[in-house]
Protein backbone atom coordinates (compact mmCIF):
# COMPACT_ATOMS: atom_id res chain seq x y z
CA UNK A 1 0.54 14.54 16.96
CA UNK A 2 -2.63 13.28 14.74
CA UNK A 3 -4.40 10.21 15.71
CA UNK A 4 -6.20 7.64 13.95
CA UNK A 5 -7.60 4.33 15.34
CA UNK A 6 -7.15 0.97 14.32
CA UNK A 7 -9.12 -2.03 15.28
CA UNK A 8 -7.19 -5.32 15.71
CA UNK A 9 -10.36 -8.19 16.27
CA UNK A 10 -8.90 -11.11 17.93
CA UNK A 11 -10.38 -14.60 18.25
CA UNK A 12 -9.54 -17.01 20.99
CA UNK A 13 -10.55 -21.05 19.56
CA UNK A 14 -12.58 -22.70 22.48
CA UNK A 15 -13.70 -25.54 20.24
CA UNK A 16 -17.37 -26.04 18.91
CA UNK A 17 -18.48 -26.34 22.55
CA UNK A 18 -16.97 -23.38 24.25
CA UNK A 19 -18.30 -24.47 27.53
CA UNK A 20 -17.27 -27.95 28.61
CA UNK A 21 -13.62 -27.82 25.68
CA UNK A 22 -10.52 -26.27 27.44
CA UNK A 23 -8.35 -23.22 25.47
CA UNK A 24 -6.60 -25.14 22.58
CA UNK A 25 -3.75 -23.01 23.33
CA UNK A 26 -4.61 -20.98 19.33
CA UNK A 27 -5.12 -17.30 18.83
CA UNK A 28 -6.66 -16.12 15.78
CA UNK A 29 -6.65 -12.73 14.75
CA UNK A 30 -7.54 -9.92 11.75
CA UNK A 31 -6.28 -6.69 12.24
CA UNK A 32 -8.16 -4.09 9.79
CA UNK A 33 -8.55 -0.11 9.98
CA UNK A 34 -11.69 1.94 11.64
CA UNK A 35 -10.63 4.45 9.16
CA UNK A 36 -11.82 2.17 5.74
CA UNK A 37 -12.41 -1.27 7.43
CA UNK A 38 -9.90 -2.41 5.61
CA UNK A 39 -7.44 -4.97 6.26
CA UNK A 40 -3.33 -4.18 7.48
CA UNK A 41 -0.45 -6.45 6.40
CA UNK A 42 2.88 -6.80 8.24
CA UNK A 43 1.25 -5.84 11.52
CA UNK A 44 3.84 -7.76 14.21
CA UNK A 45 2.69 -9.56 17.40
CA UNK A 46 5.10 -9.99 19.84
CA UNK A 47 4.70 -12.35 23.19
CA UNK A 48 6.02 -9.35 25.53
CA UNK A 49 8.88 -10.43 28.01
CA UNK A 50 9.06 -14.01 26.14
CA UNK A 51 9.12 -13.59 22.30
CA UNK A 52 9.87 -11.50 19.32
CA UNK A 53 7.55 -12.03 15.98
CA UNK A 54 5.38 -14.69 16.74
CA UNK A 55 3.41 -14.01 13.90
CA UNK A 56 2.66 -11.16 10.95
CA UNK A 57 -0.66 -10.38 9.76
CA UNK A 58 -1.79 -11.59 5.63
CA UNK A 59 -2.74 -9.71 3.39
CA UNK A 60 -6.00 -9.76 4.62
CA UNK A 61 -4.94 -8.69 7.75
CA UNK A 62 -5.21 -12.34 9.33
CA UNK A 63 -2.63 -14.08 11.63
CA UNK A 64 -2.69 -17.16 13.60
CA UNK A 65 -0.57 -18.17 17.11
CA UNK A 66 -0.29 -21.63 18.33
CA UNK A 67 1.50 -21.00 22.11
CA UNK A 68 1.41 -24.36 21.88
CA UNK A 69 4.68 -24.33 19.83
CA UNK A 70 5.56 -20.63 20.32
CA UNK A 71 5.31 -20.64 24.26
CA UNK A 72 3.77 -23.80 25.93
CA UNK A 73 4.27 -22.84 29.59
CA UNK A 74 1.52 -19.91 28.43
CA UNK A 75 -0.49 -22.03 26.72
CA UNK A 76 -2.66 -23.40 29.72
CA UNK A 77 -5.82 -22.24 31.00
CA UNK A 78 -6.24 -18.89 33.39
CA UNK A 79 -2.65 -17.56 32.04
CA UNK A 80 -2.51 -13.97 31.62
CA UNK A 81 -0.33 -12.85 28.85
CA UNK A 82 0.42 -10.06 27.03
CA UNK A 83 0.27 -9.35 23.45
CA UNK A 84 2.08 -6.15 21.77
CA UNK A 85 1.34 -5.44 17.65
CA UNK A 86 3.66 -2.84 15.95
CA UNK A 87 3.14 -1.89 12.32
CA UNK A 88 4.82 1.33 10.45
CA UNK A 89 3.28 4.53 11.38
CA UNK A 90 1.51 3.08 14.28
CA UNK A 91 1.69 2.95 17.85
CA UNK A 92 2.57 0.34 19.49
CA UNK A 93 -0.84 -1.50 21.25
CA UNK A 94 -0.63 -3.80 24.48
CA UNK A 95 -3.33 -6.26 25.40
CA UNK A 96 -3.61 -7.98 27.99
CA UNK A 97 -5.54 -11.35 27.93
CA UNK A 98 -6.76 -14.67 29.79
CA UNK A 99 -8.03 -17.03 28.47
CA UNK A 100 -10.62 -19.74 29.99
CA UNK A 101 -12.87 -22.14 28.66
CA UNK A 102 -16.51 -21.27 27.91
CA UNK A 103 -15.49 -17.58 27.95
CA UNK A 104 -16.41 -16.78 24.72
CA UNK A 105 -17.39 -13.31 25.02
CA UNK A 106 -13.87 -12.20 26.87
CA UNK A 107 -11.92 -14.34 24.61
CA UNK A 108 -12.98 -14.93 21.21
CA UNK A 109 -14.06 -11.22 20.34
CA UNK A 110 -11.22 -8.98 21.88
CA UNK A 111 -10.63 -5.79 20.61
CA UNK A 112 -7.23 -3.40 20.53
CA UNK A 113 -7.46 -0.11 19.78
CA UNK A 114 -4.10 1.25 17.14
CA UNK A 115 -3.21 4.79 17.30
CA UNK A 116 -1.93 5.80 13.37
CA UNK A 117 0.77 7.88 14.43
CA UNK A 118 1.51 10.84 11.79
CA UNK A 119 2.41 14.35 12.10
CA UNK A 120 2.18 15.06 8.88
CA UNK A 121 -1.46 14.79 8.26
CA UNK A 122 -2.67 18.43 10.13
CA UNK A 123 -5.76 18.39 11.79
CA UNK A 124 -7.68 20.36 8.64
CA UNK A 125 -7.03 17.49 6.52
CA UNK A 126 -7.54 14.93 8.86
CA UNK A 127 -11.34 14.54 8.33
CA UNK A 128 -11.39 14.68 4.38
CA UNK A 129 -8.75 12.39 4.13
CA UNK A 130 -10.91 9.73 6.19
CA UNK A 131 -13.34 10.11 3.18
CA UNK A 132 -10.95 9.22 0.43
CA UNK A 133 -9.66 5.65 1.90
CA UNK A 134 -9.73 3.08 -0.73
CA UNK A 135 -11.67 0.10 0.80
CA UNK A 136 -10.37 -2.22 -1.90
CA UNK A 137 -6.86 -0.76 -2.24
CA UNK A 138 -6.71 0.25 -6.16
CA UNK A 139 -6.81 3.96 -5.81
CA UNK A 140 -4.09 5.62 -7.08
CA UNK A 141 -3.41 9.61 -5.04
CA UNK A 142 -1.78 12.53 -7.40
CA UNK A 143 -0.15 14.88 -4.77
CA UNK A 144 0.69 18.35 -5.86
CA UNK A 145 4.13 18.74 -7.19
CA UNK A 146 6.84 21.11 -5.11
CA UNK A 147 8.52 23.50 -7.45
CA UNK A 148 10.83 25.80 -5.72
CA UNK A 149 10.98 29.14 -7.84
CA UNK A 150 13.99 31.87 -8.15
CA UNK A 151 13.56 35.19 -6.46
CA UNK A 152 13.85 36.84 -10.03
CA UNK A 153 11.35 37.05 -12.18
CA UNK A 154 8.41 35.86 -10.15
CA UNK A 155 6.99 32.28 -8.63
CA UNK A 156 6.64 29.24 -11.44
CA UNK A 157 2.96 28.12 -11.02
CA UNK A 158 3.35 23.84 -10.05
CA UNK A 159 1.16 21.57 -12.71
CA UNK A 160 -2.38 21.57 -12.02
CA UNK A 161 -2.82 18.63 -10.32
CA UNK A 162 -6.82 18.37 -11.46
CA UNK A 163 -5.33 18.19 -15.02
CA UNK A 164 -2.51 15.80 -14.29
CA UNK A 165 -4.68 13.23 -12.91
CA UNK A 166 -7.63 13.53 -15.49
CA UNK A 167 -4.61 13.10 -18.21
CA UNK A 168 -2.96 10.19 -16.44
CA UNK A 169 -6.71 8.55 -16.18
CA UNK A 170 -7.19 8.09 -19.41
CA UNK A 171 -3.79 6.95 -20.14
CA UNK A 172 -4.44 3.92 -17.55
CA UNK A 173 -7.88 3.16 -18.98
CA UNK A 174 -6.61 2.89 -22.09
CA UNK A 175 -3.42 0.79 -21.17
CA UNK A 176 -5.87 -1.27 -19.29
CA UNK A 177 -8.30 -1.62 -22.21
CA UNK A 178 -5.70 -3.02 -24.62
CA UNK A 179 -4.08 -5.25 -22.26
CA UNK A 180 -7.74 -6.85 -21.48
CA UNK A 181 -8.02 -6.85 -25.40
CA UNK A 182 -4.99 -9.42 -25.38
CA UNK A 183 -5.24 -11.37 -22.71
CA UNK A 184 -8.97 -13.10 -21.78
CA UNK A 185 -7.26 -13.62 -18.69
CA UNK A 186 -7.25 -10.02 -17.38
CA UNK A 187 -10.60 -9.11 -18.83
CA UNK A 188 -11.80 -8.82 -15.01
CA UNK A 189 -9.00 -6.84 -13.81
CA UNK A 190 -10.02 -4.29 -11.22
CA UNK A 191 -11.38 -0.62 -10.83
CA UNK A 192 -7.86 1.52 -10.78
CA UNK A 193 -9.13 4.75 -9.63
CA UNK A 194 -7.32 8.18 -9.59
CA UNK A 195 -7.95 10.44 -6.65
CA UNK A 196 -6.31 14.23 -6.79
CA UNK A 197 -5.00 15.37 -3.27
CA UNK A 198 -3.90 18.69 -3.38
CA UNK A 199 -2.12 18.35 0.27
CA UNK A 200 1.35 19.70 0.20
CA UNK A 201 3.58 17.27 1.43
CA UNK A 202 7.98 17.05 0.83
CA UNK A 203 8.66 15.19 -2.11
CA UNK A 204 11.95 14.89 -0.37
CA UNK A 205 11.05 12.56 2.44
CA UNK A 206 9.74 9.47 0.23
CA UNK A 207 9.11 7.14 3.42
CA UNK A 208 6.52 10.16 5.09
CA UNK A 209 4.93 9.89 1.55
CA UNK A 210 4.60 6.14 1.60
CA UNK A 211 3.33 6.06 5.19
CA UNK A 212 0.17 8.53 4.00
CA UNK A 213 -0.33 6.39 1.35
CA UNK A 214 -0.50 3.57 3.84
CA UNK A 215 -2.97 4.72 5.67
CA UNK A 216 -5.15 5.44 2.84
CA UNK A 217 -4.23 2.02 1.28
CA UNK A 218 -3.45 3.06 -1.75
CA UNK A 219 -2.22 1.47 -4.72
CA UNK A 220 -0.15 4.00 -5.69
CA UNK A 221 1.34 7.29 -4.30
CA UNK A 222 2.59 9.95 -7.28
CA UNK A 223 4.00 13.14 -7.94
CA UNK A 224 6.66 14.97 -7.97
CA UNK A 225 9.49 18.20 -7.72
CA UNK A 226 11.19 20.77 -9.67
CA UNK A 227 13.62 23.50 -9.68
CA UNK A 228 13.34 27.10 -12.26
CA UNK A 229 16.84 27.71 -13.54
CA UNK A 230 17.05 30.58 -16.01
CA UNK A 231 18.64 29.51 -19.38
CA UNK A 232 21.23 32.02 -21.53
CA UNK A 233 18.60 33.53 -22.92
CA UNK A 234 16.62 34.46 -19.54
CA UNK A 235 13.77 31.44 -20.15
CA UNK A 236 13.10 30.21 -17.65
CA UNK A 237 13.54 26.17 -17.63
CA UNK A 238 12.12 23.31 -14.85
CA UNK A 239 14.13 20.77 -13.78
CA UNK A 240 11.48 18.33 -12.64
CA UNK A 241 11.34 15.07 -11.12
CA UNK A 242 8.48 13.44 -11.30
CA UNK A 243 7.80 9.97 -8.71
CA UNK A 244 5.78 6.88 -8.39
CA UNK A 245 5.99 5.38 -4.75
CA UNK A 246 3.93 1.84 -5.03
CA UNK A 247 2.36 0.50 -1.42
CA UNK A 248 2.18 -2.53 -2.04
CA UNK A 249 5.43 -3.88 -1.54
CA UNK A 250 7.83 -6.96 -1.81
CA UNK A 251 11.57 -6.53 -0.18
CA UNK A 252 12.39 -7.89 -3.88
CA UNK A 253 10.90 -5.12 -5.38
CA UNK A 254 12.13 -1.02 -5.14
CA UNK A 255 9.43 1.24 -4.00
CA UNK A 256 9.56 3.89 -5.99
CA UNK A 257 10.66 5.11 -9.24
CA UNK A 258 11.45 8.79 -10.37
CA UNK A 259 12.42 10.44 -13.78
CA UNK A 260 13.97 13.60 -14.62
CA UNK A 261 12.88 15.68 -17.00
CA UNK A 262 13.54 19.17 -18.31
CA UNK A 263 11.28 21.46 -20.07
CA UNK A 264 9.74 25.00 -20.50
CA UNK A 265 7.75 26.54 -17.41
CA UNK A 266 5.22 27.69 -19.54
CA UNK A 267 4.34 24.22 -20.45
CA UNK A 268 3.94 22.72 -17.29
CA UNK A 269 0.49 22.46 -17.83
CA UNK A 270 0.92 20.77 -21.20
CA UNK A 271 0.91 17.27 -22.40
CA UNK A 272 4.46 17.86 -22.36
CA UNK A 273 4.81 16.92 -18.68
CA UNK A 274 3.23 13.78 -18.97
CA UNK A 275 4.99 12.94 -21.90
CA UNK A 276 8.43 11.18 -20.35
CA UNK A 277 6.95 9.48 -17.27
CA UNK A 278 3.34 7.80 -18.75
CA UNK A 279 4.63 4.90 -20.37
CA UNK A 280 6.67 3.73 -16.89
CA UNK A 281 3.76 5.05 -14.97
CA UNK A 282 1.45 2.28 -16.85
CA UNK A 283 3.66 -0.37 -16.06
CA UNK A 284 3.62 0.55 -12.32
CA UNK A 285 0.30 0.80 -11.92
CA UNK A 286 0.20 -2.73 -13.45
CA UNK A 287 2.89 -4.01 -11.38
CA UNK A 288 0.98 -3.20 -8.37
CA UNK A 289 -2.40 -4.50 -9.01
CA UNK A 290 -0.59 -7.37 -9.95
CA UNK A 291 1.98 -7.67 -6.76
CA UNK A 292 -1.96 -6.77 -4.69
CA UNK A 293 -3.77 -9.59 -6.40
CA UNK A 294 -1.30 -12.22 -6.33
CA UNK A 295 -0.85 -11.70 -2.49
CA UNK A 296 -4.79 -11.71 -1.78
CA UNK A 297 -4.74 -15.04 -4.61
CA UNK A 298 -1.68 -16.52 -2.66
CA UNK A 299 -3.40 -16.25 0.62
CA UNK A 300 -6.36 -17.79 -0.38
CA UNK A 301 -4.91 -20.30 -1.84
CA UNK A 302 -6.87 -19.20 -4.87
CA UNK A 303 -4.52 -21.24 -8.20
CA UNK A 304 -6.61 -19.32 -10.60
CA UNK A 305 -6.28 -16.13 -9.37
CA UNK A 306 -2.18 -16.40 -9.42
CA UNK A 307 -2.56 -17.62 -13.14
CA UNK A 308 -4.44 -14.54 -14.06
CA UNK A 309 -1.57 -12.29 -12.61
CA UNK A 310 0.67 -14.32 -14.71
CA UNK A 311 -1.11 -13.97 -17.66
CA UNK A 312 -1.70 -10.15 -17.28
CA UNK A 313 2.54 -9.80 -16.44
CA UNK A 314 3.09 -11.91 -19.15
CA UNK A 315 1.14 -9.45 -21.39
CA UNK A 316 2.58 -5.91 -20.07
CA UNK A 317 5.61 -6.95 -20.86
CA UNK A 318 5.29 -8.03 -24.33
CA UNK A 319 4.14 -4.17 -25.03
CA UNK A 320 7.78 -3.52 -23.75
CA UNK A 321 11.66 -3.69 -24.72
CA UNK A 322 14.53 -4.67 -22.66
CA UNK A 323 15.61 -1.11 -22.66
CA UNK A 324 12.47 -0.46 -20.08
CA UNK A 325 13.14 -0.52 -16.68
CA UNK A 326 10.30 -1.74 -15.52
CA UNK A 327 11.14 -4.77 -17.02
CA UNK A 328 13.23 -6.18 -14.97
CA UNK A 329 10.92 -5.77 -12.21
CA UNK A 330 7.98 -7.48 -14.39
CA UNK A 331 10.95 -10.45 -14.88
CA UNK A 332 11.27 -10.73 -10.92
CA UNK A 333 7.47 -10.41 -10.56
CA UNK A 334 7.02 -12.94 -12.48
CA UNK A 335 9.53 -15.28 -11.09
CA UNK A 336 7.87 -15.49 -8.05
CA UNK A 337 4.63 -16.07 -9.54
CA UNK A 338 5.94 -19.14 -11.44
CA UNK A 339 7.55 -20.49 -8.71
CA UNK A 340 4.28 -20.39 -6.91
CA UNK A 341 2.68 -22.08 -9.56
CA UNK A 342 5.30 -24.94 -9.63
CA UNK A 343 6.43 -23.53 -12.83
């Protein structure tokens, strides 16, 4: 099994005056990755032996727990109590704390090591994929596709993943370009960056997929599989799904989205490919900046910041038609965002 730590920085509130003010009873927290420093959502924090959930981390990794409500009769001074934190593809961490006044440096600084637990990640790849965590979260990771070949006739090369990312690039910077040309509002929108992997991973097990792309806190995880099947006349044709998993996520919203596609095997490595998926590709990518920013905004409690999500949603889909698929999700997106805004 491959490891990976996680640092979960804890901070116990003394008061201004650590020394002479008794524990309030409050435990702040941010949990955020060694790997990337950055922050991990949905990590959550059980009170072991007394109770479930007692809080979830932000987007920014926060959380906050007042055993004043949660658990009074562990809310006085001296108490030892123990904290557990569970997030997907993690270990689960214990920590064991007490809390007095004027101990600031036990109590307001405490640190629990996470073990990322993930067997797919071999211990070859380990290291270089530490180097390609995105510390803001808008990196987008092209995996290689799987194309499983007959016995006849020879092995079907997969696309060039080098080539399928510098094509799908451009597409996005472009998309992104016009958009900002329509809306003032998005002008400012951030650096999406593509990252080849060429790590061979089942396209077949989505959730192992997602989990990677997790760790690396991606924006987006894509890719793809196909099948040769000879035609009548002995061509030899791909039947090839191609995916888009999104990490950030909303229970609202589905993760990923696939579409099927047949063509030549000889064009593989052609435009061609590209051709089918791009335009709901583009939309993703959107949709997930988006669903990222408007979380950060939300937690915040930044207005201005949800208004510009609006304003960019509002403008992807007017490049759309109701025959799209992604709009629908766009339509839910953007319910929630008005309904934030008191619209």
């Amino acid at each position: 099994m491959k490891r990976l730590a996680v640092l979960v920085v804890l901070t116990f509130l003394t008061g201004t005056a650590a020394a002479q003010t008794p524990f309030s009873g409050k435990i702040r927290g941010r949990v955020i990755s060694e790997v990337g420093e950055h922050p991990l959502e949905g990590v959550t924090i059980d009170l072991r032996d007394k109770k479930a959930n007692v809080a979830q981390t932000d987007v920014y990794g926060r959380f906050e727990i007042d055993l004043n409500q949660v658990a009074p009769e562990w809310a006085a001074e001296g108490k030892s109590l123990t904290l557990t934190f569970s997030a997907p593809s993690f270990l689960k961490a214990h920590r064991v704390l007490t809390c007095k006044a004027g101990a600031a440096s036990e109590c307001e600084e405490v640190t629990v090591p996470m073990v990322f637990d993930e067997a797919e990640i071999a211990p070859e790849i380990k290291e270089p994929l530490k180097k390609l965590v995105s510390r803001e979260g808008y990196t987008l990771y092209l995996l290689p596709y799987e194309i499983a070949s007959p016995v006849e006739g020879g092995p079907v090369a997969p696309p060039q993943t080098g080539y399928l990312a510098r094509g799908l690039f451009m597409a996005i910077a472009t998309h992104l370009q016009a958009l900002a040309s329509s809306s003032a509002a998005i002008a400012s929108s951030p650096d999406i960056s593509l990252e080849p992997l060429e790590i061979k991973m089942s396209w077949t097990n989505t959730e192992k997929i997602r989990r990677l792309g997790f760790f690396l806190n991606a924006l987006a995880m894509i890719g793809g599989m196909g099948e040769v099947r000879r035609d009548e006349a002995g061509h030899n044709q791909v039947n090839i799904s191609s995916r888009y998993i999104m990490i950030p996520t909303l229970k609202e919203l589905p993760v990923a989205d696939t579409v099927e596609d047949v063509l030549p095997a000889d064009l593989l490595n052609s435009p061609r490919l590209s051709q089918k998926f791009n335009k709901l590709w583009l939309s993703r990518t959107v949709l997930a900046f988006s669903l990222r920013d408007f979380k950060r905004a939300k937690a915040k409690g930044d207005r201005q910041g949800i208004e510009r999500v609006r304003s960019c949603l509002i403008a992807e889909k007017a490049g759309l038609t109701e025959e799209d698929k992604i709009v629908s999700q766009i339509d839910l997106m953007l319910g929630l965002v008005n309904k934030e805004l008191g619209l």
